[in-house]
C-alpha atoms as a PDB file:
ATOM      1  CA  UNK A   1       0.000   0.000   0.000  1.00  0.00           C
ATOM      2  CA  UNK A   2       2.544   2.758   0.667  1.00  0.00           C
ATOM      3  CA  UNK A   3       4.677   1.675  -2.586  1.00  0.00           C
ATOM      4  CA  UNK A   4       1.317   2.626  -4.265  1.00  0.00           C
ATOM      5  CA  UNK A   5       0.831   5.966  -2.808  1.00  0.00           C
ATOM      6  CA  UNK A   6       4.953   6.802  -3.101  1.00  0.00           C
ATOM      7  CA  UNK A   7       4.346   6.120  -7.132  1.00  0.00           C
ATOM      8  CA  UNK A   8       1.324   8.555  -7.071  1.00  0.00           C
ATOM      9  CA  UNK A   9       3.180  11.615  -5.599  1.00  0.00           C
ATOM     10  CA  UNK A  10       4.898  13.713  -7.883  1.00  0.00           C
ATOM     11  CA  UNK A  11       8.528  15.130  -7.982  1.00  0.00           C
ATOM     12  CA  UNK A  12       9.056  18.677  -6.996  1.00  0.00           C
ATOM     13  CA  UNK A  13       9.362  20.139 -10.317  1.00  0.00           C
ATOM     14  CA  UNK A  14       6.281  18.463 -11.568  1.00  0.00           C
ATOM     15  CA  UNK A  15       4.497  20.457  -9.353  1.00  0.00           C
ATOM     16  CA  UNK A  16       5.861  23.937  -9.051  1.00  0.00           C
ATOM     17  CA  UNK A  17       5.444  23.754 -12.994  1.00  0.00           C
ATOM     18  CA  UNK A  18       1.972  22.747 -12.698  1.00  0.00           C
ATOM     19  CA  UNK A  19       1.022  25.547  -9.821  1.00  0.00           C
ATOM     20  CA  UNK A  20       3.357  28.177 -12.624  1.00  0.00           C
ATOM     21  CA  UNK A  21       0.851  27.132 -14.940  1.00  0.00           C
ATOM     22  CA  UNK A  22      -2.211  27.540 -13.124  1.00  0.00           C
ATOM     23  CA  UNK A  23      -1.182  30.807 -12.093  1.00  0.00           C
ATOM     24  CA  UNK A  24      -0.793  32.198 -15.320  1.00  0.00           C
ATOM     25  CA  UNK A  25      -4.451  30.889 -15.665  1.00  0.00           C
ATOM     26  CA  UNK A  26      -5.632  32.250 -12.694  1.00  0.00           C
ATOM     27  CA  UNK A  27      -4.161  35.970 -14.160  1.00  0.00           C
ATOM     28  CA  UNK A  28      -5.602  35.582 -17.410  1.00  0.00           C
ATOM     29  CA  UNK A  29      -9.119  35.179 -15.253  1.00  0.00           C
ATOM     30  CA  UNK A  30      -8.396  38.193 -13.423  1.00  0.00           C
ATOM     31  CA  UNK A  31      -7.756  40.281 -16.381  1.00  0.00           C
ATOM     32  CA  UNK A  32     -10.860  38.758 -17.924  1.00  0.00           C
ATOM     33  CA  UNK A  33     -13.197  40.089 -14.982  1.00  0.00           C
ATOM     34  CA  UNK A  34     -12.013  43.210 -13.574  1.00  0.00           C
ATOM     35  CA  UNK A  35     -14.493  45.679 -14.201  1.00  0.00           C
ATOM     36  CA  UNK A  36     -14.061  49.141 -12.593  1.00  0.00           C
ATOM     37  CA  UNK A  37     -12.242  49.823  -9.201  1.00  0.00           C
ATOM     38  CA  UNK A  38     -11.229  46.391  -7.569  1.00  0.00           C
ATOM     39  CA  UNK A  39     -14.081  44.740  -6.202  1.00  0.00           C
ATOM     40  CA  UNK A  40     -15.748  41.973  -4.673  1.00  0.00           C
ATOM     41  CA  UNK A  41     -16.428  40.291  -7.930  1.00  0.00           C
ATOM     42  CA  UNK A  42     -12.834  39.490  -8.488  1.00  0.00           C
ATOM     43  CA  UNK A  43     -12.402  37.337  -5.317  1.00  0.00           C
ATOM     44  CA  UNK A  44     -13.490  33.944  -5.864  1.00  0.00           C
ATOM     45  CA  UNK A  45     -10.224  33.732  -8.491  1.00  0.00           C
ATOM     46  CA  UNK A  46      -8.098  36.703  -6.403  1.00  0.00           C
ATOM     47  CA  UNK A  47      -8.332  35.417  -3.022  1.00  0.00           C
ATOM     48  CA  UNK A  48      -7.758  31.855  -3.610  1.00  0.00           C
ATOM     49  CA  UNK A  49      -4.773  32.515  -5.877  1.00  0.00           C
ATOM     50  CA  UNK A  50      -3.064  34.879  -3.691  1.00  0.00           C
ATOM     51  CA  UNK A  51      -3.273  32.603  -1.043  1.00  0.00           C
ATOM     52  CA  UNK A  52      -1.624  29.712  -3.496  1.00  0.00           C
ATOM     53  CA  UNK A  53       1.151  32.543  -4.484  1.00  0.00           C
ATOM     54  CA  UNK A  54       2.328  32.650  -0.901  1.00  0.00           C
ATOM     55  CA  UNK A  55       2.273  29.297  -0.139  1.00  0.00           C
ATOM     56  CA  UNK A  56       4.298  28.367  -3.448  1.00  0.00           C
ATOM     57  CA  UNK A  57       6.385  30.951  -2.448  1.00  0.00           C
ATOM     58  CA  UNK A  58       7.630  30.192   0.776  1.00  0.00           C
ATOM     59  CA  UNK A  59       7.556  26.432   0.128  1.00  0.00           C
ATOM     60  CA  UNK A  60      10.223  27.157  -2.597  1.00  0.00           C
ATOM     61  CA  UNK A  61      12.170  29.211   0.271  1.00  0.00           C
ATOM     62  CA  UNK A  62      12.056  26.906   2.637  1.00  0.00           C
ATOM     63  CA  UNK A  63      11.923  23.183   0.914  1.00  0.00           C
ATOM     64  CA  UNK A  64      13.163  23.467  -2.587  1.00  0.00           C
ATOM     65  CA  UNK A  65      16.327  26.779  -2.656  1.00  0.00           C
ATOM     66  CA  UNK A  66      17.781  25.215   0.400  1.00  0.00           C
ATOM     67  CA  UNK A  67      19.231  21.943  -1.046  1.00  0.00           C
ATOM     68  CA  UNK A  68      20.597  23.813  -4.028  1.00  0.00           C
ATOM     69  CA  UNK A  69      21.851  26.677  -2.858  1.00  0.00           C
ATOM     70  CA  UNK A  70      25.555  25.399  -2.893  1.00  0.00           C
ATOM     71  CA  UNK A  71      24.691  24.735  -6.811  1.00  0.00           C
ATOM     72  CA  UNK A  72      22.272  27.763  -7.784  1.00  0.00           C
ATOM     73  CA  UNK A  73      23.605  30.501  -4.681  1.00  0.00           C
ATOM     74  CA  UNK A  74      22.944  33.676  -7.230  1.00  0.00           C
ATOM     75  CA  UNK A  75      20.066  32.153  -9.316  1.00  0.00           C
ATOM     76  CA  UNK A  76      18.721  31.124  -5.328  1.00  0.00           C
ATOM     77  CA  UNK A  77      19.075  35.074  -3.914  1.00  0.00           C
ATOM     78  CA  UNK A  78      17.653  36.443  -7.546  1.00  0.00           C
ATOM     79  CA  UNK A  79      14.371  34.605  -6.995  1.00  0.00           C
ATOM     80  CA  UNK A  80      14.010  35.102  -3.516  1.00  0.00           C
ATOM     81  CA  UNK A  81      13.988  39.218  -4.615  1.00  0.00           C
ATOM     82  CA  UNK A  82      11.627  38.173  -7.090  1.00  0.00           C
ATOM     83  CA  UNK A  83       9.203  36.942  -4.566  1.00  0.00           C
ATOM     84  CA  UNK A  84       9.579  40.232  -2.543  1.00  0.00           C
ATOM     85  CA  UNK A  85       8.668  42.094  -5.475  1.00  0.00           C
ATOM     86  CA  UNK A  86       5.552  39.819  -6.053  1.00  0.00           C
ATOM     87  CA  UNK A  87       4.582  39.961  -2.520  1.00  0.00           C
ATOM     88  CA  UNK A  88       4.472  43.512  -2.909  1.00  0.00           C
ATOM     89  CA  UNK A  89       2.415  43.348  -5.735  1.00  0.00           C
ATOM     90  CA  UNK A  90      -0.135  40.624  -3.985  1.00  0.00           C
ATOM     91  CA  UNK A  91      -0.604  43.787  -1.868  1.00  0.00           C
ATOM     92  CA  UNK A  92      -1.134  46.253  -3.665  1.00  0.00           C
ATOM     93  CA  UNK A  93      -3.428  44.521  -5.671  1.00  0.00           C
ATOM     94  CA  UNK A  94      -5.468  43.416  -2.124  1.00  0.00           C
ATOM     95  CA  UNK A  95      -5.458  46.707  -0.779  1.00  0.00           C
ATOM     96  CA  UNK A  96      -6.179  48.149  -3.898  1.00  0.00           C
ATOM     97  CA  UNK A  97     -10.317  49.200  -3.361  1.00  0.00           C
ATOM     98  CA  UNK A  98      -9.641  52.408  -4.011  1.00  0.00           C
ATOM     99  CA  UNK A  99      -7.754  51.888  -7.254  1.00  0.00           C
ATOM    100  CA  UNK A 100      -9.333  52.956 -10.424  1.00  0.00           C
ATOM    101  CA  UNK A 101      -9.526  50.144 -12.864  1.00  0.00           C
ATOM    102  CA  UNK A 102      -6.294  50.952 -14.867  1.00  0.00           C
ATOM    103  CA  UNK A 103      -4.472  51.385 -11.817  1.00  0.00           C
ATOM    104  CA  UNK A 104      -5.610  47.778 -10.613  1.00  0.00           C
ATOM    105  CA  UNK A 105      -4.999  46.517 -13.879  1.00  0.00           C
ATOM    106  CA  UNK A 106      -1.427  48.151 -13.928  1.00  0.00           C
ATOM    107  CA  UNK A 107      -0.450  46.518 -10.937  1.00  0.00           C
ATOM    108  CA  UNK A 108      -1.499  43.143 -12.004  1.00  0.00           C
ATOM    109  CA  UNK A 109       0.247  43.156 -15.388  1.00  0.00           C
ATOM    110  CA  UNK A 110       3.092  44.214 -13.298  1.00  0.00           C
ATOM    111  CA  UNK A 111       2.761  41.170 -11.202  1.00  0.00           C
ATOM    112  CA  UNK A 112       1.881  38.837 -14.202  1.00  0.00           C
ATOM    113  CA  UNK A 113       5.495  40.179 -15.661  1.00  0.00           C
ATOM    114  CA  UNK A 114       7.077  39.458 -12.531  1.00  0.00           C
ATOM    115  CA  UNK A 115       6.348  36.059 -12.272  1.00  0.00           C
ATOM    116  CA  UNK A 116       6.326  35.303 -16.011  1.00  0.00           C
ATOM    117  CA  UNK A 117      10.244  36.613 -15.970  1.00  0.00           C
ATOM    118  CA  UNK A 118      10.306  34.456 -12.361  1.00  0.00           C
ATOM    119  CA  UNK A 119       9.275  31.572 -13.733  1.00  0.00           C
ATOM    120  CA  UNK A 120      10.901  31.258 -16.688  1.00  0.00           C
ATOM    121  CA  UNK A 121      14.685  31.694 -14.995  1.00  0.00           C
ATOM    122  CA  UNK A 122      13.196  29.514 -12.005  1.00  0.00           C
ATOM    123  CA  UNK A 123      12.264  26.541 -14.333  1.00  0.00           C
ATOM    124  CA  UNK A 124      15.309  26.926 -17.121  1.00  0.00           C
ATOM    125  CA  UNK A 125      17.941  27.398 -13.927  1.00  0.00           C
ATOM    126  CA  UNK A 126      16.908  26.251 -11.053  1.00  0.00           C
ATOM    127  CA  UNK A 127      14.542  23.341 -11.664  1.00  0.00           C
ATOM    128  CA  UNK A 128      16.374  21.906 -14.390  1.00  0.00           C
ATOM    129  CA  UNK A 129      19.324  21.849 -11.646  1.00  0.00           C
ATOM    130  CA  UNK A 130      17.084  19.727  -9.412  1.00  0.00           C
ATOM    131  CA  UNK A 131      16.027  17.713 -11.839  1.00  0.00           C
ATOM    132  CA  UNK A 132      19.752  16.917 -12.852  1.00  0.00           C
ATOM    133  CA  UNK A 133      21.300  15.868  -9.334  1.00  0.00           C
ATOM    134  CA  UNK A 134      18.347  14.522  -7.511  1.00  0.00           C
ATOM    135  CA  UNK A 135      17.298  11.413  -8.471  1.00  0.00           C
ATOM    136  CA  UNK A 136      13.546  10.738  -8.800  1.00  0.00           C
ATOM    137  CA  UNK A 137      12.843   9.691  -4.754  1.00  0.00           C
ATOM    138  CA  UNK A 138      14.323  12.551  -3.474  1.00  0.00           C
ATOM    139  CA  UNK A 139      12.089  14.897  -5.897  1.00  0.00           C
ATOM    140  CA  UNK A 140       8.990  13.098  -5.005  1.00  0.00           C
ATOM    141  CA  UNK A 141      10.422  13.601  -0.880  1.00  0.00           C
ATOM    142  CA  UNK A 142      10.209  17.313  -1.426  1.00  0.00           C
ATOM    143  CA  UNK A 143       7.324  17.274  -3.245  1.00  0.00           C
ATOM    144  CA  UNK A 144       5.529  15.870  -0.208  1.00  0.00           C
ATOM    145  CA  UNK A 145       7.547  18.802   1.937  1.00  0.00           C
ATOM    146  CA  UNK A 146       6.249  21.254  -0.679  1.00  0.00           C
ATOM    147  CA  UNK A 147       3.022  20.208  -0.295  1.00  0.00           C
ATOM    148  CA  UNK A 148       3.027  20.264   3.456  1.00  0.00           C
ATOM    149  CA  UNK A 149       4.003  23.946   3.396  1.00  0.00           C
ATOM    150  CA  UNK A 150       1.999  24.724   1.116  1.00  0.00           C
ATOM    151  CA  UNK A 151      -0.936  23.513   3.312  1.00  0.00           C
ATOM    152  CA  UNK A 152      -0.052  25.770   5.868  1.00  0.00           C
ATOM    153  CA  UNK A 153      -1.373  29.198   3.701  1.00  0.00           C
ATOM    154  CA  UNK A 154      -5.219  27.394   3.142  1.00  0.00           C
END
């Protein structure tokens, strides 16, 4: 029984990549619906994905940069700026009632650039690290770390 549930977690990178994806989703949704000043209407996708952002976030700090910082140190201390800079955002953007719509809007395409220019070093130079000197056990054993964090920002 537990051999069957180890082969149904996923490695590490499987999943950051999935949550980058669903992110970029989740944005595309926002910039679909907002309508006006920031508002209510925009919380069933806003809330729920800001919530995701900052668990993602700090369950790269603390599971996945650690264990390759010796490897990635620079790439490591780039992203974790990154993440400052979309926490800011996250923010803004919650904070951001008063905000006419092009203001909100600003501030999300901001964010959306953020993270699209996060992502993309993330998964071409730090991921792709991972994936080359852990083997696959040790990817699925932070996966299950990651997720664990993770849970702590529902």
């Amino acid at each position: 029984m537990a051999m069957k549930q180890e082969s149904q977690q996923e490695p590490i990178t499987d999943h950051i990549k999935k949550e980058h994806r669903k992110t970029d989703e989740e944005i595309a949704e926002l910039e679909k619906r907002v309508r006006g000043k920031r508002d209510d209407s925009l919380d069933p996708v806003f809330v729920p994905m800001k919530k995701e952002l900052l668990g993602h976030m700090a369950a790269e700090e603390k599971v996945l940069y650690p264990p390759l910082e010796k490897e990635v140190r620079e790439k490591i201390a780039d992203a974790i700026k990154e993440h400052k800079e979309i926490r800011k955002h996250l923010e803004d953007l919650t904070t951001g009632g008063e905000m006419s719509e092009s203001e909100w809007t600003r501030h999300l395409k901001m964010m959306e650039e953020e993270i699209a220019h996060h992502v993309q070093e993330e998964e071409k130079e730090i991921l792709s690290v991972a994936d080359r000197i852990f083997d696959r056990e040790k990817l699925i054993k932070l996966g299950e770390e990651f997720e664990k964090v993770e849970k702590q920002y529902e």
